[in-house]
C-alpha atoms as a PDB file:
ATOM      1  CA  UNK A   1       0.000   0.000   0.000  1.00  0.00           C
ATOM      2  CA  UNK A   2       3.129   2.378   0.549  1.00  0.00           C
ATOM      3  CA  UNK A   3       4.042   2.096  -2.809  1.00  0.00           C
ATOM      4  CA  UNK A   4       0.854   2.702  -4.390  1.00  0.00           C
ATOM      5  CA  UNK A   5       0.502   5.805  -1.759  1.00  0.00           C
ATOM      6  CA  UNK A   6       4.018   7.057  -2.578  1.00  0.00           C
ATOM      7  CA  UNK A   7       3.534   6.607  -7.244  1.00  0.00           C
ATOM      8  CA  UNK A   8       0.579   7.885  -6.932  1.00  0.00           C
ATOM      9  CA  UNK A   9       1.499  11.265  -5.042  1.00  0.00           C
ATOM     10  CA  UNK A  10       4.745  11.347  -7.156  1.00  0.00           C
ATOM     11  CA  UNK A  11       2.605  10.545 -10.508  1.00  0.00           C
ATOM     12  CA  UNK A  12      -0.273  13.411  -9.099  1.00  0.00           C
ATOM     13  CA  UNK A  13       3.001  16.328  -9.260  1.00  0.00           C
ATOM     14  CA  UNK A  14       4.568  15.045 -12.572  1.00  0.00           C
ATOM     15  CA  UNK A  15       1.222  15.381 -13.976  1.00  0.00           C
ATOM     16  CA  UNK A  16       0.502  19.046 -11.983  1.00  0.00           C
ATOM     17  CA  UNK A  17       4.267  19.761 -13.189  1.00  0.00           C
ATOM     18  CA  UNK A  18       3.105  19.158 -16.885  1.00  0.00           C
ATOM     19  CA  UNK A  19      -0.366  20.627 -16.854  1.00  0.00           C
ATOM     20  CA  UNK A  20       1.439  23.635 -15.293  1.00  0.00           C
ATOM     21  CA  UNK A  21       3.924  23.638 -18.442  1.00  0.00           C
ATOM     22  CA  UNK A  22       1.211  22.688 -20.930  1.00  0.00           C
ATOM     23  CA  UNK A  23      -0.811  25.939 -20.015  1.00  0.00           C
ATOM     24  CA  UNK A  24       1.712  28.614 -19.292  1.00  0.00           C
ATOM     25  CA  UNK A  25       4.899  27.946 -21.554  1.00  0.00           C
ATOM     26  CA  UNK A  26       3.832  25.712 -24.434  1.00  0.00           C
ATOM     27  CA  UNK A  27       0.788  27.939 -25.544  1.00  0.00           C
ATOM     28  CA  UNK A  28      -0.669  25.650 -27.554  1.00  0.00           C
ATOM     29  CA  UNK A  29      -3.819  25.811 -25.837  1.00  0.00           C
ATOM     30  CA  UNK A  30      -4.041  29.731 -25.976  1.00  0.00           C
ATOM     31  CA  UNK A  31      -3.158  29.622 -29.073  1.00  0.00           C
ATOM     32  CA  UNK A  32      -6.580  28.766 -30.229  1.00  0.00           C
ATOM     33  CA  UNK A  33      -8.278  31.300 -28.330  1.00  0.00           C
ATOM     34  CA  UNK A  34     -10.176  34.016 -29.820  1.00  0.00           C
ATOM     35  CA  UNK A  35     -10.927  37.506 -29.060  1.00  0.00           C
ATOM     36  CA  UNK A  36     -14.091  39.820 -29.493  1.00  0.00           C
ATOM     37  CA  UNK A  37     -13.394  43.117 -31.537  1.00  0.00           C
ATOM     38  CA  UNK A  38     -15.126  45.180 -29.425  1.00  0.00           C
ATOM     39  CA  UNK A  39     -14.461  43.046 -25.627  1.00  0.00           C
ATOM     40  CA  UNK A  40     -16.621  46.309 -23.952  1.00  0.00           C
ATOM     41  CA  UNK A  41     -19.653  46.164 -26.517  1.00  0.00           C
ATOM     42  CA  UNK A  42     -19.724  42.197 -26.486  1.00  0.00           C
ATOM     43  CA  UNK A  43     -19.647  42.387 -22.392  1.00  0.00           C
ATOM     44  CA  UNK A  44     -22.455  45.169 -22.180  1.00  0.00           C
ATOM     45  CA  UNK A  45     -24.585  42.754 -24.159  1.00  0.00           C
ATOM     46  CA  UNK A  46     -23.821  39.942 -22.325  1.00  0.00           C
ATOM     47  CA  UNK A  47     -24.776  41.331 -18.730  1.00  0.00           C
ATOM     48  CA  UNK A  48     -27.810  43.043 -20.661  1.00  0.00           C
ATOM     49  CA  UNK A  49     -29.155  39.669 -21.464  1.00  0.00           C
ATOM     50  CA  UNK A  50     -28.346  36.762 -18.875  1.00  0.00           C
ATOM     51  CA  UNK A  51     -31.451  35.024 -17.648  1.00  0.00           C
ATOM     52  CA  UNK A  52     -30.167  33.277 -14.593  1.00  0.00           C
ATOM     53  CA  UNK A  53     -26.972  34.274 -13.490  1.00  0.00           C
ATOM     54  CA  UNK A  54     -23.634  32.047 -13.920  1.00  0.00           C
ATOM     55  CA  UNK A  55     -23.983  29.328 -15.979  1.00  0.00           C
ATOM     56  CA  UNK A  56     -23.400  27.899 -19.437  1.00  0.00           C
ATOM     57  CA  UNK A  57     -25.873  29.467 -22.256  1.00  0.00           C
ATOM     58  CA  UNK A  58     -25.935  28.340 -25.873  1.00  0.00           C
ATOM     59  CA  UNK A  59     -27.026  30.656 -29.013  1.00  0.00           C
ATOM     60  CA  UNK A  60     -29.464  30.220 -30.259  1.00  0.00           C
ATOM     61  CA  UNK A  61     -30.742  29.011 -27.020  1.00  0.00           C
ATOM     62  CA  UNK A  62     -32.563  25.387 -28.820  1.00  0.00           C
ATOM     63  CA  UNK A  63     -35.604  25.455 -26.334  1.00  0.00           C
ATOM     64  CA  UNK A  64     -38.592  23.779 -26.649  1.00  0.00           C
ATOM     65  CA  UNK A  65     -42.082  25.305 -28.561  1.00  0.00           C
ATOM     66  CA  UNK A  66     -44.543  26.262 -25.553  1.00  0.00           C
ATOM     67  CA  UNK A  67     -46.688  24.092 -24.875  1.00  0.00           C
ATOM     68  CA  UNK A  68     -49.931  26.151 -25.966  1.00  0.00           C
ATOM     69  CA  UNK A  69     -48.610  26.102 -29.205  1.00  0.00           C
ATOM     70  CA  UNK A  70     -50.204  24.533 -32.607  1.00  0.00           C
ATOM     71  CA  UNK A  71     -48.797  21.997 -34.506  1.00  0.00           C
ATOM     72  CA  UNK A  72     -48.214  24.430 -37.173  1.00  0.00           C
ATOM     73  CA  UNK A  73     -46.597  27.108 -34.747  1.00  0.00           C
ATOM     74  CA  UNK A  74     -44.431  24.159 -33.300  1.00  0.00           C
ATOM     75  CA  UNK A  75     -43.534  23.895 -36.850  1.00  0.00           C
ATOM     76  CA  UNK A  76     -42.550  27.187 -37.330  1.00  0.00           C
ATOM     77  CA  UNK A  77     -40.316  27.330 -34.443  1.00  0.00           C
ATOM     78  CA  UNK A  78     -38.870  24.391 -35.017  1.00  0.00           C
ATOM     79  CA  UNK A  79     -37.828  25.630 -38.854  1.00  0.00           C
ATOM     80  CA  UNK A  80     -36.291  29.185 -36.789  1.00  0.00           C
ATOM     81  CA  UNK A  81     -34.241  27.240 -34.674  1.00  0.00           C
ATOM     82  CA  UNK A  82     -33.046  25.439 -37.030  1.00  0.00           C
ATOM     83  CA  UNK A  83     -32.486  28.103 -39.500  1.00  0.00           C
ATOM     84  CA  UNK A  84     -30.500  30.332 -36.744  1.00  0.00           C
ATOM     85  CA  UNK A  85     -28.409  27.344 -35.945  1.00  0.00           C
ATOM     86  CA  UNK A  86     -27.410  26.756 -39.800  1.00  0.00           C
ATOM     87  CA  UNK A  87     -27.492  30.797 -40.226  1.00  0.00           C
ATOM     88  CA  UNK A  88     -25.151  31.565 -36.725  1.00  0.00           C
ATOM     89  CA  UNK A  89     -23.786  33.044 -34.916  1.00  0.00           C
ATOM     90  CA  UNK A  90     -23.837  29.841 -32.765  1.00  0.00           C
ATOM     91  CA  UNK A  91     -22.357  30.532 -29.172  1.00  0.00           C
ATOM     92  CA  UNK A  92     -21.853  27.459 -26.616  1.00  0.00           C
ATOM     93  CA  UNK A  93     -20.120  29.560 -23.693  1.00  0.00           C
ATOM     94  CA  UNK A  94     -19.927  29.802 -19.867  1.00  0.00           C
ATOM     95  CA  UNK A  95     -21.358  33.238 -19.065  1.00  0.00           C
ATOM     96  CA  UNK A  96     -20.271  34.598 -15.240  1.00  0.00           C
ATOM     97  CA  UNK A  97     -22.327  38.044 -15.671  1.00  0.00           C
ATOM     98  CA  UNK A  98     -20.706  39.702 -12.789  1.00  0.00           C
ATOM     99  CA  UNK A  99     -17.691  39.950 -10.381  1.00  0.00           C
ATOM    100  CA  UNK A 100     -16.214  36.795  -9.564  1.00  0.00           C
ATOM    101  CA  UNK A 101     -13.168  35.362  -6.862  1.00  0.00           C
ATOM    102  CA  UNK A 102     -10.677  34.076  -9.055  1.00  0.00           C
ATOM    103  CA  UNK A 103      -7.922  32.655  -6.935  1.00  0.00           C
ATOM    104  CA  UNK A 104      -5.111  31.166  -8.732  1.00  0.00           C
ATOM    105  CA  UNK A 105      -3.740  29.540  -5.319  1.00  0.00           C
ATOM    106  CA  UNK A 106      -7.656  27.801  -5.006  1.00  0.00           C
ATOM    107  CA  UNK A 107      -7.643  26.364  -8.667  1.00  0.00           C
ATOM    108  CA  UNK A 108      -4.107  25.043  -8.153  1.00  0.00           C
ATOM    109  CA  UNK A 109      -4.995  23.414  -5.136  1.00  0.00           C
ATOM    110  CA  UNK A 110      -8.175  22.168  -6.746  1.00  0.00           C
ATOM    111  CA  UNK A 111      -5.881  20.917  -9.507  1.00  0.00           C
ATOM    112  CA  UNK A 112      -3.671  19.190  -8.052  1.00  0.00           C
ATOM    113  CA  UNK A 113      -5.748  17.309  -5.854  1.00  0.00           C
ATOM    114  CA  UNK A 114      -7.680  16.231  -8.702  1.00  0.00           C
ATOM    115  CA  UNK A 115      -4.604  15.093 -10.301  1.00  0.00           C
ATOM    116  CA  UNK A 116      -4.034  13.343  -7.226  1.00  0.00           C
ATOM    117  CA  UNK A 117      -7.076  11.684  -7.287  1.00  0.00           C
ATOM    118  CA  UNK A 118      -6.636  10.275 -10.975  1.00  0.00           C
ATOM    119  CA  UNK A 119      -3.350   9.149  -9.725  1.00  0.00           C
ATOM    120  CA  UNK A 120      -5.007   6.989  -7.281  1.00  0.00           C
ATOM    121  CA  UNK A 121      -7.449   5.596  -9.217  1.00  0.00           C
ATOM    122  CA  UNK A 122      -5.041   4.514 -12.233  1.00  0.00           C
ATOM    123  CA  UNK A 123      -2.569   3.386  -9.252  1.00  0.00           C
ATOM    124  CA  UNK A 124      -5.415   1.231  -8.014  1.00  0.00           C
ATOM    125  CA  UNK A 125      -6.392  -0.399 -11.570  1.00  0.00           C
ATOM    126  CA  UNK A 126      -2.446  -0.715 -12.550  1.00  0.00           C
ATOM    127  CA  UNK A 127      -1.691  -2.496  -8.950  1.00  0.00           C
ATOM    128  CA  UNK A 128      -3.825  -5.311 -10.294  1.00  0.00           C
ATOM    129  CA  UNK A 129      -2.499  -5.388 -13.699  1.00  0.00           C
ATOM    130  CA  UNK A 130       0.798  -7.747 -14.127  1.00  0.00           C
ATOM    131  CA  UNK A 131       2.576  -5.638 -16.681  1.00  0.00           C
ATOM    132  CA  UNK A 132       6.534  -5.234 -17.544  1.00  0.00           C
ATOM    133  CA  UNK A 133       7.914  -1.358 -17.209  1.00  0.00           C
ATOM    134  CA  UNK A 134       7.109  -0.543 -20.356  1.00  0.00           C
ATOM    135  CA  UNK A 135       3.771  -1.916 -20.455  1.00  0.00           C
ATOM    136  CA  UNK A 136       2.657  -0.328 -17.021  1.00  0.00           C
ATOM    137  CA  UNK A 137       3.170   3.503 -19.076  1.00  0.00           C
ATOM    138  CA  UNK A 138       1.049   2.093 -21.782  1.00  0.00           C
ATOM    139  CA  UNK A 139      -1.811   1.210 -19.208  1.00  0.00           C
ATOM    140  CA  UNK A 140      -1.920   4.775 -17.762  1.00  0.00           C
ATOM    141  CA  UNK A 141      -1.178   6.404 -21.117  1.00  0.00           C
ATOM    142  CA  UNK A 142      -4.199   4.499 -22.750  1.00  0.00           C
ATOM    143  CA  UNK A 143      -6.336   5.513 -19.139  1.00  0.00           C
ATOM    144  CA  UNK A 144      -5.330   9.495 -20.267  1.00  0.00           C
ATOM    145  CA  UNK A 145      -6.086   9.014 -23.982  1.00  0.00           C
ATOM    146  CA  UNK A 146      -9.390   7.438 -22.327  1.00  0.00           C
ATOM    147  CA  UNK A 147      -9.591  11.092 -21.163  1.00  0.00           C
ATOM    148  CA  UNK A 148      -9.165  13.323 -23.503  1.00  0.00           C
ATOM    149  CA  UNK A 149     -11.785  10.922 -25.729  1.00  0.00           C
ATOM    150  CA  UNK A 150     -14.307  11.065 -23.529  1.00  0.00           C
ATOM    151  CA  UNK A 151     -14.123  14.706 -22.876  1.00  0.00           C
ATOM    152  CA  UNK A 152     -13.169  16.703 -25.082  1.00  0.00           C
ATOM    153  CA  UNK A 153     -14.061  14.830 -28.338  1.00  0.00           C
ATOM    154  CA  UNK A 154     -17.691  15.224 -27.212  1.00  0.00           C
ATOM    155  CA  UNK A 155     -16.851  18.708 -27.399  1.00  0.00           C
ATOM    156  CA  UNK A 156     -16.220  19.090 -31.172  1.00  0.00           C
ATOM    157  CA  UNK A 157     -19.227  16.232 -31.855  1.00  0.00           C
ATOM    158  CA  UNK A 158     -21.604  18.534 -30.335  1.00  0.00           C
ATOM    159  CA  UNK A 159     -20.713  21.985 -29.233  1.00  0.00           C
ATOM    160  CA  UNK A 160     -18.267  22.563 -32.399  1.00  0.00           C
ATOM    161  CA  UNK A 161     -14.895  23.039 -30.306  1.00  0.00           C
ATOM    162  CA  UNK A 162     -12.541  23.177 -33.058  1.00  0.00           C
ATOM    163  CA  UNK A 163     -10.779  20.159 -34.218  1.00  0.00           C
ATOM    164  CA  UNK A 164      -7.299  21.858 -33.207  1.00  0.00           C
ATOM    165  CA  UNK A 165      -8.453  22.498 -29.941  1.00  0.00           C
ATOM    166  CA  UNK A 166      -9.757  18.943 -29.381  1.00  0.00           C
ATOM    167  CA  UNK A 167      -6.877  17.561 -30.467  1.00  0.00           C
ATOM    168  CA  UNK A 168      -4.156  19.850 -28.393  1.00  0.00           C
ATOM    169  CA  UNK A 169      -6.200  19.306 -25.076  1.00  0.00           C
ATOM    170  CA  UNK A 170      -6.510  15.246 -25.902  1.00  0.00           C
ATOM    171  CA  UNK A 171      -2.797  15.533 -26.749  1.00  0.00           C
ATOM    172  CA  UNK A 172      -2.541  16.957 -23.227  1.00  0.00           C
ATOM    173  CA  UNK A 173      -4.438  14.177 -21.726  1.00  0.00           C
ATOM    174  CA  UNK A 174      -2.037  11.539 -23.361  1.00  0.00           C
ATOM    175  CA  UNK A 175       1.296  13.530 -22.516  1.00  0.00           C
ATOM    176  CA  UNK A 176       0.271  14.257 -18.929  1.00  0.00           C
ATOM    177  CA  UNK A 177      -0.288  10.396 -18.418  1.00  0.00           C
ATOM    178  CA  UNK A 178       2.781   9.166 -20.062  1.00  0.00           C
ATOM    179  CA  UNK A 179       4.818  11.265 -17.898  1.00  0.00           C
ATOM    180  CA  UNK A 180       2.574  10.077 -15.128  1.00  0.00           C
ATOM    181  CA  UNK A 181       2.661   6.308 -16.096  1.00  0.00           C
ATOM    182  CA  UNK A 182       6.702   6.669 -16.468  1.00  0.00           C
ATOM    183  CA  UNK A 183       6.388   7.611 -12.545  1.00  0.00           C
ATOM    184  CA  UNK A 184       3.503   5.676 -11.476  1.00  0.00           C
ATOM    185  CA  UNK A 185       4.872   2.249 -13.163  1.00  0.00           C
ATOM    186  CA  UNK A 186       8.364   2.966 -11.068  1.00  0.00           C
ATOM    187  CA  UNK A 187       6.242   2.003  -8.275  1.00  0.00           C
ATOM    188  CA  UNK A 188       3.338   0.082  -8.937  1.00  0.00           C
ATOM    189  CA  UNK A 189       2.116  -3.063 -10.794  1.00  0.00           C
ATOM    190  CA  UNK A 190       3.518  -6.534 -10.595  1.00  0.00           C
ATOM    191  CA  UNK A 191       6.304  -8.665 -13.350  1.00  0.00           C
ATOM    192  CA  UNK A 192       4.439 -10.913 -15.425  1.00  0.00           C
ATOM    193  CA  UNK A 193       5.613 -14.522 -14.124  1.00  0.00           C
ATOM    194  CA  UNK A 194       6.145 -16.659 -16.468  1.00  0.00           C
ATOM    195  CA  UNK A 195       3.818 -20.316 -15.781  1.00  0.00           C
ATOM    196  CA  UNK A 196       6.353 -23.573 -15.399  1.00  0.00           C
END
């Protein structure tokens, strides 16, 4: 139990170490980042219009036709929605209307102990796992691809993130958890034995 205690904290700040590269020296990820032309315009519209405070809103918003409605009206909105998806602009964006905390020393606390957390759980599924060294990096590098598939690809499916940015932050995913399997495999998972 030690050594799955000890990989898995050691795996957690390789991974931290890396995310913490990935996002402020690499820039790949800012890189596909965009900016409003007029940020003070774009902002007076956007506290001029939230319904309900922080949260994620989409553009057009896809609701439902009331209730009271015909067929033929339910029609009709149904054609507009669809129209002013096809037509844009289409906007899938989390919308904080107001003054927020933002506390850099909180979210990299909250970061790493969710890399910590990962680390356990892939140190608990690779302690069962009889793998050779090279093998054992494989297992947790598949568990980050595993990921970055499952969220961010959904991403770009539905919410068209752009394929560059799906594919940087799933690149992430992978790299983080090589680097973390290289550390994690140091400590945990048994030598195949060969049978007599």
């Amino acid at each position: 139990m030690g050594k799955i205690i000890l990989g898995a904290v050691l795996a957690a700040i390789a991974v931290f170490g890396w995310e913490a590269v990935s996002w402020t020296a690499l820039g790949w990820h800012e890189n596909g980042f965009r900016a409003f032309r007029d940020e003070s315009a774009v902002s007076e519209v956007i506290k001029a219009n939230v319904t309900s405070g922080h949260g994620i809103y989409l553009l057009p918003a896809m609701g439902e036709a009331p209730k009271i409605a015909t067929a033929e009206e339910k029609k009709v909105f149904e054609a507009q929605q669809k129209k002013a998806l096809k037509d844009g602009p289409f906007v899938y964006a989390i919308v904080r209307p107001g003054k927020g905390d933002v506390s850099m020393g909180m979210n990299m606390t909250l970061s790493f102990i969710r890399c910590l957390i990962c680390a356990f759980l892939i140190a608990g599924l690779l302690s069962q796992a009889a793998l050779l060294y090279p093998a054992r990096i494989a297992f947790v590098a598949a568990a980050g691809l595993f990921a970055g598939l499952t969220s961010d690809l959904p991403m770009w499916i539905w919410f068209e993130n752009p394929g560059r940015d799906a594919a940087v932050n799933i690149a992430d995913h992978l790299i983080a958890w090589i680097i973390g399997g290289a550390v994690l495999g140091i400590f945990v998972g048994k030598d195949p034995v060969a049978e007599p």
